[in-house]
Each structure stands twice: as structure tokens, then as C-alpha cells.
C-alpha atoms as a PDB file:
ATOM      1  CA  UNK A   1       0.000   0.000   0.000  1.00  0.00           C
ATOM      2  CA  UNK A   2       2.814   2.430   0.963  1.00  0.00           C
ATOM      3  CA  UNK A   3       4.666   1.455  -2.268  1.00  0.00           C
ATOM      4  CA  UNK A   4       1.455   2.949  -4.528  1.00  0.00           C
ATOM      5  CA  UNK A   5       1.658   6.260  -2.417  1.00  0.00           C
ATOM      6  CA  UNK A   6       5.321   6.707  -2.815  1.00  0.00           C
ATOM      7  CA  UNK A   7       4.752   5.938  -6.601  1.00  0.00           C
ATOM      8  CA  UNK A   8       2.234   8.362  -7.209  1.00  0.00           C
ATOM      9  CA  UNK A   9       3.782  10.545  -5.110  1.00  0.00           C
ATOM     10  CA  UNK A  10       7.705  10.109  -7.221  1.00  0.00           C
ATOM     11  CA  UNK A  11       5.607  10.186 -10.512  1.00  0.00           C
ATOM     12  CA  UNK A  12       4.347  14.092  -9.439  1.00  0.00           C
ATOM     13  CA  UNK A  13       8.274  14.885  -9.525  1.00  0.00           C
ATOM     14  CA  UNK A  14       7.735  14.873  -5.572  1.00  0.00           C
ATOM     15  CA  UNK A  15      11.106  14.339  -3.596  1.00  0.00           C
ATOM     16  CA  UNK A  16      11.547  11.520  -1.860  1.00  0.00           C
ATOM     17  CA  UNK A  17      12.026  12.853   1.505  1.00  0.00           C
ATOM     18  CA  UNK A  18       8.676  14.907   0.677  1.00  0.00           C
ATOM     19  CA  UNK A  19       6.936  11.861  -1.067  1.00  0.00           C
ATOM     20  CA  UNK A  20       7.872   9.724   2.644  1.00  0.00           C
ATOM     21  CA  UNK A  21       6.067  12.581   4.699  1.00  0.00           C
ATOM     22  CA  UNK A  22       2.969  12.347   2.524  1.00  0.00           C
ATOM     23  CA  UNK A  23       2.809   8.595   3.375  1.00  0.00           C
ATOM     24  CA  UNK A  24       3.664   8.835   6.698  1.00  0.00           C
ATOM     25  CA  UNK A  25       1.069  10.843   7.218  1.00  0.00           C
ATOM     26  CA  UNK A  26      -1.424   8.390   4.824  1.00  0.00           C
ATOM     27  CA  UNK A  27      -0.542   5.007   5.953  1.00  0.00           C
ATOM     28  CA  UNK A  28      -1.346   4.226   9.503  1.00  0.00           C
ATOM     29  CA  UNK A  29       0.367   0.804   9.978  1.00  0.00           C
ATOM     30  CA  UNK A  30       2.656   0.972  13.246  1.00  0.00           C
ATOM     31  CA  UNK A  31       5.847  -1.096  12.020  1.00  0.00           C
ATOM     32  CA  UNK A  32       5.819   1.938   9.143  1.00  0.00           C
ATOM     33  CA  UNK A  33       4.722   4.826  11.166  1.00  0.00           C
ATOM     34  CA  UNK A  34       7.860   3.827  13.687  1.00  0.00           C
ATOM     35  CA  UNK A  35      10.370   3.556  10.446  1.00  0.00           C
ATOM     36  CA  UNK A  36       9.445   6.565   7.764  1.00  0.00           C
ATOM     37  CA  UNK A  37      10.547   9.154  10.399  1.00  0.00           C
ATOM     38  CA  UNK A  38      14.157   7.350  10.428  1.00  0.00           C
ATOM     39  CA  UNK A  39      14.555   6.759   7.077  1.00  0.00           C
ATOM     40  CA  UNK A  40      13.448  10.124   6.276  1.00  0.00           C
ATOM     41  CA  UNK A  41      15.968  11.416   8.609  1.00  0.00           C
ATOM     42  CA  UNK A  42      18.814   9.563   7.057  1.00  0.00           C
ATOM     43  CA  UNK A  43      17.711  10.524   3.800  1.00  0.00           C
ATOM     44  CA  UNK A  44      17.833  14.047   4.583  1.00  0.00           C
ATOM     45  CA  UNK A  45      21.429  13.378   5.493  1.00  0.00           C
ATOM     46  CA  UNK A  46      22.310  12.192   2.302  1.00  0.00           C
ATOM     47  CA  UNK A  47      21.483   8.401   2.890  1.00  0.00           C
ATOM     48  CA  UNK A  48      20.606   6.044   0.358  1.00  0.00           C
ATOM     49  CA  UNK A  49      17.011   4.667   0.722  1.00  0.00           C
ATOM     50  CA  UNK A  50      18.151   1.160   0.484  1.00  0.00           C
ATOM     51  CA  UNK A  51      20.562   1.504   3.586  1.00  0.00           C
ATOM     52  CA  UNK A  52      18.097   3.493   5.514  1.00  0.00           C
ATOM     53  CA  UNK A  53      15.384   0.391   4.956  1.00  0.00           C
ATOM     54  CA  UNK A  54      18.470  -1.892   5.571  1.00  0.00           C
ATOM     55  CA  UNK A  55      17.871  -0.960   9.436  1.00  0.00           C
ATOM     56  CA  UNK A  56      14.030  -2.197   9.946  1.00  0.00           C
ATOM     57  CA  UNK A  57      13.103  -5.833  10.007  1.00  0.00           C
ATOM     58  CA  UNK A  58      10.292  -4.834   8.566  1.00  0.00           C
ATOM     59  CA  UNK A  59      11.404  -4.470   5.005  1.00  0.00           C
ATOM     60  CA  UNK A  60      12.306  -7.753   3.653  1.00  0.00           C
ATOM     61  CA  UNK A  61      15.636  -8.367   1.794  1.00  0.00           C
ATOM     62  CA  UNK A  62      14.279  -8.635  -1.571  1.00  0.00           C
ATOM     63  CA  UNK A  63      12.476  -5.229  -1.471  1.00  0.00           C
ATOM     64  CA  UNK A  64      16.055  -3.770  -0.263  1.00  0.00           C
ATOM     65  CA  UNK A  65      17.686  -5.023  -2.694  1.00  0.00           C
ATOM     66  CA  UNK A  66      15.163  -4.358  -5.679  1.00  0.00           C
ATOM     67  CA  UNK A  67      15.337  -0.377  -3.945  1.00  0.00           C
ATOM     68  CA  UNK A  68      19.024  -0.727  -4.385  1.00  0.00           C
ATOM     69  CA  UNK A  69      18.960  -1.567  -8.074  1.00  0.00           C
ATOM     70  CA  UNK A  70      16.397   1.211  -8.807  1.00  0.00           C
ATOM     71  CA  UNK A  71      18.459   3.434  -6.936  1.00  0.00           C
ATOM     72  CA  UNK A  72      21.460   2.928  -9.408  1.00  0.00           C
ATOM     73  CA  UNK A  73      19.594   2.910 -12.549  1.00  0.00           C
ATOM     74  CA  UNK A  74      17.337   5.864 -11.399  1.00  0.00           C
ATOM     75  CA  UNK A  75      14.001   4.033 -11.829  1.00  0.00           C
ATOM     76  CA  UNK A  76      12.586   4.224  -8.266  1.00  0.00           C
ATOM     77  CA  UNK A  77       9.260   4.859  -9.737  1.00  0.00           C
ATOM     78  CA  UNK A  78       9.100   1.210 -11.682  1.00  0.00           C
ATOM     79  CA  UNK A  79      10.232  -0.591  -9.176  1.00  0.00           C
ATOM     80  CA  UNK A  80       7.825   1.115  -6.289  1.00  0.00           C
ATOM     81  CA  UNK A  81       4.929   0.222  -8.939  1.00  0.00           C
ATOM     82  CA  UNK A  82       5.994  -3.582  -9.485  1.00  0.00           C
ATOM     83  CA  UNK A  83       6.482  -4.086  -5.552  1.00  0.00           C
ATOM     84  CA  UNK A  84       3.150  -2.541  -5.017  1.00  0.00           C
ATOM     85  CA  UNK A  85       1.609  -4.907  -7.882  1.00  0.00           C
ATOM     86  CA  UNK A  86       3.155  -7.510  -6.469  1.00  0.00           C
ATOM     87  CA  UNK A  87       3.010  -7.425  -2.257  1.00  0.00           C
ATOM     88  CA  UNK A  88      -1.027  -7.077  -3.911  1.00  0.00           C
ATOM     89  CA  UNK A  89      -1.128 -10.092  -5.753  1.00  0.00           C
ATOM     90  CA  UNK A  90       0.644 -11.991  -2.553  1.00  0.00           C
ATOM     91  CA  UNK A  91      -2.009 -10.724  -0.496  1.00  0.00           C
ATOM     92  CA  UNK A  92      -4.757 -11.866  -3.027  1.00  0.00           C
ATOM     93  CA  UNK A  93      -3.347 -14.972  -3.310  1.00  0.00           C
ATOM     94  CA  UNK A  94      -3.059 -15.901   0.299  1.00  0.00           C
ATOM     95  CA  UNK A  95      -6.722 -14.475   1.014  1.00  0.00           C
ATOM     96  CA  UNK A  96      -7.589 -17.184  -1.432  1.00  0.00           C
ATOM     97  CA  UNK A  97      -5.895 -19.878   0.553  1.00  0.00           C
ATOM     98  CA  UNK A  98      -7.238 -18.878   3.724  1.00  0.00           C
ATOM     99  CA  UNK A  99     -10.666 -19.164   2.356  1.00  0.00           C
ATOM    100  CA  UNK A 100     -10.317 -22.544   0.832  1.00  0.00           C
ATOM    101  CA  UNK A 101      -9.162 -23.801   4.248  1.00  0.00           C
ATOM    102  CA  UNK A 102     -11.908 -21.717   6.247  1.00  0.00           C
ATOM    103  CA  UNK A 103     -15.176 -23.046   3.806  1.00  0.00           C
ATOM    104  CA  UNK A 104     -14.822 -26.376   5.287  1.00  0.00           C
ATOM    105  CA  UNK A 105     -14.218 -25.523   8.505  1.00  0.00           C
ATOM    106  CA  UNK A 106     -17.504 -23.563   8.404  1.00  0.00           C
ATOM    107  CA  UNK A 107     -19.361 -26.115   6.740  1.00  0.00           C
ATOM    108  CA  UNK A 108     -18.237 -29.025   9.588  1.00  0.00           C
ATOM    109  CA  UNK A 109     -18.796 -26.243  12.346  1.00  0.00           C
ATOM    110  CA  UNK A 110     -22.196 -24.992  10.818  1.00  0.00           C
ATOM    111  CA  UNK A 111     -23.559 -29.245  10.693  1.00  0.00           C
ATOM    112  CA  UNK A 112     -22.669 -29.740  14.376  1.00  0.00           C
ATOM    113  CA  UNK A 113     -24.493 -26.810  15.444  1.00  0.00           C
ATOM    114  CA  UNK A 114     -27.612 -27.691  13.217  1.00  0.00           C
ATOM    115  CA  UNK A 115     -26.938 -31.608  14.114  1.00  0.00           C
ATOM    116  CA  UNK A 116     -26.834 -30.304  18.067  1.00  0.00           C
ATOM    117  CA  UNK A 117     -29.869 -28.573  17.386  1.00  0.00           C
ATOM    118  CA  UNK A 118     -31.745 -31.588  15.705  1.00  0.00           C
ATOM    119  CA  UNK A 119     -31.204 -33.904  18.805  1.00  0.00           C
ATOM    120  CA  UNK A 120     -32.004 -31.112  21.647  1.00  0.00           C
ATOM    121  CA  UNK A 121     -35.329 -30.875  19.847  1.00  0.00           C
ATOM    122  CA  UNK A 122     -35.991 -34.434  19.398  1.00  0.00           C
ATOM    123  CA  UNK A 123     -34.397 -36.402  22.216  1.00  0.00           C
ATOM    124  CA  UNK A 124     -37.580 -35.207  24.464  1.00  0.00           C
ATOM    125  CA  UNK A 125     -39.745 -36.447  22.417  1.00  0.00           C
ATOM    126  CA  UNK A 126     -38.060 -40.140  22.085  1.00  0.00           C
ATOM    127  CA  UNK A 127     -37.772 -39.930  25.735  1.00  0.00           C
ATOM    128  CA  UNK A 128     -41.364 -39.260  25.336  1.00  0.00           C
ATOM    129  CA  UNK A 129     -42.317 -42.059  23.669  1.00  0.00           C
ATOM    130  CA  UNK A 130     -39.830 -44.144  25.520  1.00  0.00           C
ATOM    131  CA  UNK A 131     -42.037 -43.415  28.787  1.00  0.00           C
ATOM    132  CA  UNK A 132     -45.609 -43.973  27.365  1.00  0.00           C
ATOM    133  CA  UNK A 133     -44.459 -47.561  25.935  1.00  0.00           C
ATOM    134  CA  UNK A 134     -43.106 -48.452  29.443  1.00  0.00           C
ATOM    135  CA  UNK A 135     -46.144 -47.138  30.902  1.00  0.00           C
ATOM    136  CA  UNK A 136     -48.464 -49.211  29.379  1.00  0.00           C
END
């Protein structure tokens, strides 16, 4: 999500150090709110990006590395777009799994509750019947 706001932002001719305030002030995810401050910081001091994201666990390896690359070929823009496409496809991908696992769970959990249902309403009445035949 951050990576679409930086894009936009980078395509406007923003700077970067003005294109991380605008999503710091956007995105309201804690790991990111704690880290944009710092790495805007270090920017400002004539930092590259990549070592500034180098120092939060938060940022995986690949992403440093593919901010490296576009650092040296001056295509920060790009790669910000394909890591947002991307992170957004992972995310889709593994919603999909979690719902294949979850639709049986919910099936099996939604039968037991109708199944408990079923014999609350008629164990009474074979206890019922049970009674009447003993009865008689």
C-alpha cells in the first residue's frame, strides 16, 4: 500500500524525503509509522534509501535489494509500482488460501451446530415415547 503512495507521489516529480512525509502521514500501519521518520531522517542526510530500509526488520531483503537496483539505474518509480503490484497479488493470493481452508471448517462447524440442534429438539420427544411404551 505504501509502495502505490510513494509511486504516485515520485511520478508528481515529488522528492523523496517529501513523497515519505505524505505517506507517513497516509498510511497508519505501526511497524511503518515507527520507520518513515528514520529513514526520512537519514535521507535528509544524504542516505541512500536502500541503507536506511536496511535498518528495519520490517522491510524484507528482496524489497532492499530491488530499492538498491532502482536506486542505481534511477528508476525508483518502476520498481515502487511492481512491488506494489506484487506485495497485492501476494495478499490476493493468500486471502484465497485462507478461504479454501476456512469453507470447510464452516461447513463441519455450521452441521454440528444444526446436528446439536436436531437432537435437543428431538431427544424429548423419544424420551417421550420411551415413557408412554413403558407405561403401558
Amino acid at each position: 500500500m505504501y509502495e502505490a503512495r510513494a509511486t504516485s507521489s515520485r511520478q508528481r516529480g515529488v522528492p523523496l524525503s517529501n513523497a515519505l512525509e505524505l505517506v507517513k502521514n497516509m498510511i497508519h500501519f505501526y511497524p511503518l509509522e515507527k520507520a518513515l521518520p528514520k529513514i526520512q531522517a537519514s535521507i535528509e542526510q544524504g542516505e541512500h534509501l536502500h541503507k536506511s530500509m536496511q535498518n528495519f526488520s520490517f522491510f524484507d531483503s528482496r524489497m532492499v535489494y530491488l530499492v538498491k537496483v532502482a536506486e542505481e539505474i534511477n528508476q525508483l518509480d518502476q520498481i515502487f509500482d511492481r512491488l506494489q503490484q506484487q506485495y497485492y497479488e501476494d495478499v490476493e493470493h493468500r486471502i484465497k488460501i485462507l478461504n479454501n481452508l476456512l469453507e470447510p471448517l464452516l461447513i463441519i462447524i455450521v452441521g454440528l451446530i444444526v446436528g446439536f440442534i436436531l437432537v435437543a429438539m428431538y431427544l424429548p420427544l423419544f424420551q417421550l415415547g420411551g415413557w408412554v411404551y413403558i407405561n403401558q
